[in-house]
PDB file of N, CA and C in Angstrom:
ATOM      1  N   UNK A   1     105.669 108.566 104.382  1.00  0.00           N
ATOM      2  CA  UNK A   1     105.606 107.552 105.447  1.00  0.00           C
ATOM      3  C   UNK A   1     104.890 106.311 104.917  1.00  0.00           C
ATOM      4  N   UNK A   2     105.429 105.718 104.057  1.00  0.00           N
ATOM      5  CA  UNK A   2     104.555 104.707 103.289  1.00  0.00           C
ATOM      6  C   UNK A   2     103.364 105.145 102.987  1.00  0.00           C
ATOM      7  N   UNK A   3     102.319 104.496 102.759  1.00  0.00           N
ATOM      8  CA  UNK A   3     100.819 104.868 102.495  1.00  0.00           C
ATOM      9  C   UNK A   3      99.855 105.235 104.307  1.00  0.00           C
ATOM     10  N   UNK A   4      99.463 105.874 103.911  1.00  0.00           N
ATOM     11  CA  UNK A   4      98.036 106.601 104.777  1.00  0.00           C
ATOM     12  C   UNK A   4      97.182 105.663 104.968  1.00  0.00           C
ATOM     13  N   UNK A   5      96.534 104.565 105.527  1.00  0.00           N
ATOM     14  CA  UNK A   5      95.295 103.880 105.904  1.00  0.00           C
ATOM     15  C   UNK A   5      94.084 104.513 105.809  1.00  0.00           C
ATOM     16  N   UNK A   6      92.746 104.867 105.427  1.00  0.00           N
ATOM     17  CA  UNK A   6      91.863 105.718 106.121  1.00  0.00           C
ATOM     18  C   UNK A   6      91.623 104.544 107.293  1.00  0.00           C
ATOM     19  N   UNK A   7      90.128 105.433 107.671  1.00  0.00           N
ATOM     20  CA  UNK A   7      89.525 105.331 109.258  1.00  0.00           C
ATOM     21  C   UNK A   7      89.168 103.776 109.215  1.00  0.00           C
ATOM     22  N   UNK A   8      88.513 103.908 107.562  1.00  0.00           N
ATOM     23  CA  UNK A   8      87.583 102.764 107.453  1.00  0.00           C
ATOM     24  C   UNK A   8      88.598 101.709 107.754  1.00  0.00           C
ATOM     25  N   UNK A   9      89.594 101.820 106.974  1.00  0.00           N
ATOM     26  CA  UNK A   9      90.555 100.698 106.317  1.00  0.00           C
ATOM     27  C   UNK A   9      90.854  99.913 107.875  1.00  0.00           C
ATOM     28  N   UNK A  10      91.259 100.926 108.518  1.00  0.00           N
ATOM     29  CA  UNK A  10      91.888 100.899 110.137  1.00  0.00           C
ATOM     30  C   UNK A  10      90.980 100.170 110.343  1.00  0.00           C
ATOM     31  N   UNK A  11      89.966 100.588 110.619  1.00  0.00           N
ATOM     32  CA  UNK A  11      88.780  99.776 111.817  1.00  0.00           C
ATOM     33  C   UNK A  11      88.090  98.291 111.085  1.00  0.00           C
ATOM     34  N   UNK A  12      88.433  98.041 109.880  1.00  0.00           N
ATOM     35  CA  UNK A  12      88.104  96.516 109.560  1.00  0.00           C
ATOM     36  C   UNK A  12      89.506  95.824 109.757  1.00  0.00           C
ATOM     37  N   UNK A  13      90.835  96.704 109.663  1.00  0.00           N
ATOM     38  CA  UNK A  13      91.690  95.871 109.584  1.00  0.00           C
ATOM     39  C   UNK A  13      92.131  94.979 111.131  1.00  0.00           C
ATOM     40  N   UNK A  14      91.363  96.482 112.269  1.00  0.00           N
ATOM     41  CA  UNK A  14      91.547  95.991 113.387  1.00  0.00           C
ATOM     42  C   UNK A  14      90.509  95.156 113.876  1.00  0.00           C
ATOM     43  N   UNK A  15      89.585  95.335 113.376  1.00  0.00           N
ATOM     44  CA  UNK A  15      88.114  94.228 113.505  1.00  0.00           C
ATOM     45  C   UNK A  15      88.494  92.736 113.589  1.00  0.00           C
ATOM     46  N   UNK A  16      89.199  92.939 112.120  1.00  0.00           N
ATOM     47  CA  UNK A  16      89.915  91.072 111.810  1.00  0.00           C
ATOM     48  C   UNK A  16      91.223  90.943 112.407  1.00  0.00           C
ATOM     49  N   UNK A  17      91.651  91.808 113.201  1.00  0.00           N
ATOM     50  CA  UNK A  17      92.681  91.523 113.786  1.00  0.00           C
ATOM     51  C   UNK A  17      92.401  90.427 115.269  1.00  0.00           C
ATOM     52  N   UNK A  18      91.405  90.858 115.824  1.00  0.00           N
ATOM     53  CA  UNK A  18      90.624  90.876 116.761  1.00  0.00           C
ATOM     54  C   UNK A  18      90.672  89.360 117.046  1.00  0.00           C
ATOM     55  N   UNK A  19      89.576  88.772 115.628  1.00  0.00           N
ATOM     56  CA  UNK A  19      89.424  87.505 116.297  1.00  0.00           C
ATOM     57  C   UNK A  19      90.928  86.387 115.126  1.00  0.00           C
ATOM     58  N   UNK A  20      91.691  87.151 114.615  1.00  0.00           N
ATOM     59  CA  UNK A  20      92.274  86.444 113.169  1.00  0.00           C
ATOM     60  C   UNK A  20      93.858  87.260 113.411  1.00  0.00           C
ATOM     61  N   UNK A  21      94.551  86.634 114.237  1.00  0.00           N
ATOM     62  CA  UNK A  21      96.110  87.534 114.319  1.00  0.00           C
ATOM     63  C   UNK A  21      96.325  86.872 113.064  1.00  0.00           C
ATOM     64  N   UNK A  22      96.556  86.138 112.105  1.00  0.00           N
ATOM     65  CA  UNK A  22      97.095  85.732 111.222  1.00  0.00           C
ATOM     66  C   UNK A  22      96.273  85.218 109.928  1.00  0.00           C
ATOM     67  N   UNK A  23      96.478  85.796 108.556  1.00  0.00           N
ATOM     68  CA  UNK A  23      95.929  85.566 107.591  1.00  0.00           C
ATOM     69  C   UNK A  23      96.411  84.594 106.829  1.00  0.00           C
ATOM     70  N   UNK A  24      95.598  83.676 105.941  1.00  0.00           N
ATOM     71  CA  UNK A  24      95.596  82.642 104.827  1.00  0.00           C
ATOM     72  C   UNK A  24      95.829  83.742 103.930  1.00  0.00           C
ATOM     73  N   UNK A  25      96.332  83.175 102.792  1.00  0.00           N
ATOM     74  CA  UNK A  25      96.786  83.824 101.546  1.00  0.00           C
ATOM     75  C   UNK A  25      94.861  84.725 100.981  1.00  0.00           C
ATOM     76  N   UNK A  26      94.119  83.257 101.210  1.00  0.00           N
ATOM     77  CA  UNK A  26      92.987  83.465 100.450  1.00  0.00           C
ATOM     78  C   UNK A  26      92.110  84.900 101.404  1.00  0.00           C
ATOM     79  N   UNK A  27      92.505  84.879 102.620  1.00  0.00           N
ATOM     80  CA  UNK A  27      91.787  85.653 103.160  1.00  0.00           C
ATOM     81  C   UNK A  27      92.701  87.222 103.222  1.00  0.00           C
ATOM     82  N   UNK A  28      93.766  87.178 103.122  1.00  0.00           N
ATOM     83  CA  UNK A  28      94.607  87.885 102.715  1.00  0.00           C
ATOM     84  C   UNK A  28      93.979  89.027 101.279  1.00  0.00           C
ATOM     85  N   UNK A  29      93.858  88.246 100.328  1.00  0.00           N
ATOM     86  CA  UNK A  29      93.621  88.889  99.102  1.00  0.00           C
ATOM     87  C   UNK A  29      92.004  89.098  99.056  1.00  0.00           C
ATOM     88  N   UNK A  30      91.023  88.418  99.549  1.00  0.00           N
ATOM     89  CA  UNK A  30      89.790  89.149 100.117  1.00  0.00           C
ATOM     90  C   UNK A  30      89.613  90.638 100.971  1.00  0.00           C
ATOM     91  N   UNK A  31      90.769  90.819 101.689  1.00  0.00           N
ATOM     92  CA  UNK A  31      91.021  91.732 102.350  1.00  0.00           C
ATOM     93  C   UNK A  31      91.405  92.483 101.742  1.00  0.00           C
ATOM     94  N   UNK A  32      92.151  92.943 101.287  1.00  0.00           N
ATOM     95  CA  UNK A  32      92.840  93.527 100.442  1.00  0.00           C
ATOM     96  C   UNK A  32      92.104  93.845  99.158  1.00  0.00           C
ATOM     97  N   UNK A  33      91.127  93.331  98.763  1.00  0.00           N
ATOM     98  CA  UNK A  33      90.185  93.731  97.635  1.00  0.00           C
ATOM     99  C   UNK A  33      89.016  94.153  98.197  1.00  0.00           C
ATOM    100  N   UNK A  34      88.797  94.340  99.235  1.00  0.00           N
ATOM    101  CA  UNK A  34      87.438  94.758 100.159  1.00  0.00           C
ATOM    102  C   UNK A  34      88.038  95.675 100.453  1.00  0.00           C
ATOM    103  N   UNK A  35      89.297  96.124 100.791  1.00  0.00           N
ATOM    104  CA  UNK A  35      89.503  97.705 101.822  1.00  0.00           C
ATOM    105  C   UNK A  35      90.451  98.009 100.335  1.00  0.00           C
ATOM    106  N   UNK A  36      90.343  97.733  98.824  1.00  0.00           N
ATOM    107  CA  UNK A  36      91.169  98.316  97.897  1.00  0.00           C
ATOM    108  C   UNK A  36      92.627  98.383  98.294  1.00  0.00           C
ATOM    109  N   UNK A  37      93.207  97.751  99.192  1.00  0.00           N
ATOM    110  CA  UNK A  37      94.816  97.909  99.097  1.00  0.00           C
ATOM    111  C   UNK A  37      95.378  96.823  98.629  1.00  0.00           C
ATOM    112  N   UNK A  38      96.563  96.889  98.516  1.00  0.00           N
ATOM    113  CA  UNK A  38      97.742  95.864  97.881  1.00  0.00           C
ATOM    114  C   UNK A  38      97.546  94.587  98.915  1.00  0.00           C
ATOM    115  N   UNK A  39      98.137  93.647  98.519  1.00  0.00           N
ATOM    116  CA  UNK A  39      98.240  92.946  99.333  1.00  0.00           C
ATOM    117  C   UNK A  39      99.182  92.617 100.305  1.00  0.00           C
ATOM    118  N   UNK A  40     100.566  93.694  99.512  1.00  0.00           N
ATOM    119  CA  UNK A  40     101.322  93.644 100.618  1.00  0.00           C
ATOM    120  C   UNK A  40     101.536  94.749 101.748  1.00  0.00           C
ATOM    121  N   UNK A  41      99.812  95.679 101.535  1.00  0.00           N
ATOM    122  CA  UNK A  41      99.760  96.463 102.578  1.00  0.00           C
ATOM    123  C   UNK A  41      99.060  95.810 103.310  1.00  0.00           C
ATOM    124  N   UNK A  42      98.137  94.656 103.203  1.00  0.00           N
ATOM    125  CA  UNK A  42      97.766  93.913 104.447  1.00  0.00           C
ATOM    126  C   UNK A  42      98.007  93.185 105.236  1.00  0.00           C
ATOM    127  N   UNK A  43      99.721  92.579 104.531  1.00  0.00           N
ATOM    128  CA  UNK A  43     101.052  91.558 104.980  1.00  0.00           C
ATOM    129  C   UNK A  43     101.609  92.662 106.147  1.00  0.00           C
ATOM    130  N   UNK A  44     101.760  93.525 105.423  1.00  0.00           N
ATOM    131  CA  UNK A  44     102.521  94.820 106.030  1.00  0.00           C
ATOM    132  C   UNK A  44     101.861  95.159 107.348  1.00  0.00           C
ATOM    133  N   UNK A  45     100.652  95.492 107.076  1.00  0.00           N
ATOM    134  CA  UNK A  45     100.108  96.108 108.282  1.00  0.00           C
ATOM    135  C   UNK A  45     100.139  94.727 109.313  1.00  0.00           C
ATOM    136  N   UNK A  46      99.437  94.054 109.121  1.00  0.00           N
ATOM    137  CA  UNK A  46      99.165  92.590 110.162  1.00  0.00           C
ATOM    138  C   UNK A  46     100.962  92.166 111.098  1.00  0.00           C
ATOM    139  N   UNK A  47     102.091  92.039 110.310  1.00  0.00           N
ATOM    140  CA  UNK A  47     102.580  92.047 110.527  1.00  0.00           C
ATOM    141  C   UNK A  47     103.088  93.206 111.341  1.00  0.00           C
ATOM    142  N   UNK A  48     103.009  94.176 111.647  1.00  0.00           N
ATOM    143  CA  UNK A  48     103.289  95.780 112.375  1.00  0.00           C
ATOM    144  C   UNK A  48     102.335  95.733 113.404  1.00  0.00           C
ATOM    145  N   UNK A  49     101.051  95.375 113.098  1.00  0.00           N
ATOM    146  CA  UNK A  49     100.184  95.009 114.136  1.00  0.00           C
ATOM    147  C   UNK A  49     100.741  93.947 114.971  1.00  0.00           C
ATOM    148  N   UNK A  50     101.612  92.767 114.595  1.00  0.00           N
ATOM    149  CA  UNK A  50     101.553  91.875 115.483  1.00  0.00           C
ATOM    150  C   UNK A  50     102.710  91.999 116.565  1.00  0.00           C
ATOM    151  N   UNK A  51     103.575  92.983 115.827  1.00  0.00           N
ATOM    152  CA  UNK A  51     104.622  93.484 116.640  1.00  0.00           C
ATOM    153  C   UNK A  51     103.988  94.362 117.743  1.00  0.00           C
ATOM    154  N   UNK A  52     103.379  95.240 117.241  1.00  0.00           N
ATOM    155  CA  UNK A  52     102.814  96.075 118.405  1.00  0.00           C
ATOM    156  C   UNK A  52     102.182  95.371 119.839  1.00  0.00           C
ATOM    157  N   UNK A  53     101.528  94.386 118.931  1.00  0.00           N
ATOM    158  CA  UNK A  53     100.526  93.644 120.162  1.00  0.00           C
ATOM    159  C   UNK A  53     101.705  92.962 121.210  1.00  0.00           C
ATOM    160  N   UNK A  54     103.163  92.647 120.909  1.00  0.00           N
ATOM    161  CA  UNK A  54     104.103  91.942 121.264  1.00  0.00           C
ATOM    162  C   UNK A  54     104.444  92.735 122.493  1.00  0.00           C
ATOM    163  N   UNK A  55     104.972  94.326 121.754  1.00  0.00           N
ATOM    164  CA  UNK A  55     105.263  95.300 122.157  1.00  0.00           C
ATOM    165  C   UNK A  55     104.563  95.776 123.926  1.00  0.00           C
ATOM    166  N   UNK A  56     103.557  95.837 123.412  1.00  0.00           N
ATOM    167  CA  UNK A  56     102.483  96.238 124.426  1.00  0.00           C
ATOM    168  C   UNK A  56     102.083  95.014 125.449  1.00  0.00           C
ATOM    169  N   UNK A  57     102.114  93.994 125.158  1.00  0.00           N
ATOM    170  CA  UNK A  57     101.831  92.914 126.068  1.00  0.00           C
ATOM    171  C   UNK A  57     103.328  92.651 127.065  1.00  0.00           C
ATOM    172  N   UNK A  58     104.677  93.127 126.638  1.00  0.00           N
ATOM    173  CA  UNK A  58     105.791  92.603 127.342  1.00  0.00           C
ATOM    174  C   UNK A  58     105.947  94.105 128.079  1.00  0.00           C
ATOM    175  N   UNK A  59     105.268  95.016 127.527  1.00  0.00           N
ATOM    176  CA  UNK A  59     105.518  96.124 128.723  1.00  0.00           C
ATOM    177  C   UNK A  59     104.373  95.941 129.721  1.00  0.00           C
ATOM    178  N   UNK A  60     103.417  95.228 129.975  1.00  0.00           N
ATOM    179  CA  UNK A  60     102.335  95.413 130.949  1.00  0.00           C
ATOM    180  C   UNK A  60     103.439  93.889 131.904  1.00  0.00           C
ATOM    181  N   UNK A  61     104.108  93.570 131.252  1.00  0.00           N
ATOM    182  CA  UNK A  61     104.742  92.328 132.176  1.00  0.00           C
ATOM    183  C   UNK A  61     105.488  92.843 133.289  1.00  0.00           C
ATOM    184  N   UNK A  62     106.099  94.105 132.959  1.00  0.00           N
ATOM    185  CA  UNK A  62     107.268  94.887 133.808  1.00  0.00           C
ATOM    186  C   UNK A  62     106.469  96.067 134.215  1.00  0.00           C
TER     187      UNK A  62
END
């Protein structure tokens, strides 16, 4: 299923999700060298995250 996140990875990635839906390249690859993943697992995830948040906000509409 692609790669596994741990707990940690999760809870900073959702931390900066929080106040930062969208990353700069530079903050991108800070990230990604602080939680050790690729960088296009933090493209990856943010992006999946932002769908979700899409997801979940157009079902509380209906």
């Amino acid at each position: 299923i692609g790669s596994a996140f741990t707990n940690h990875q999760i809870y900073e990635l959702e931390k900066r999700f929080l106040y930062q839906k969208y990353l700069s390249p530079a903050d991108r690859d800070q990230i990604a060298q602080q939680l050790g993943l690729t960088n296009a697992q933090v493209i990856t995830w943010f992006q999946n995250r932002r769908a979700k948040l899409k997801r979940d906000l157009e079902e509380k509409l209906y």
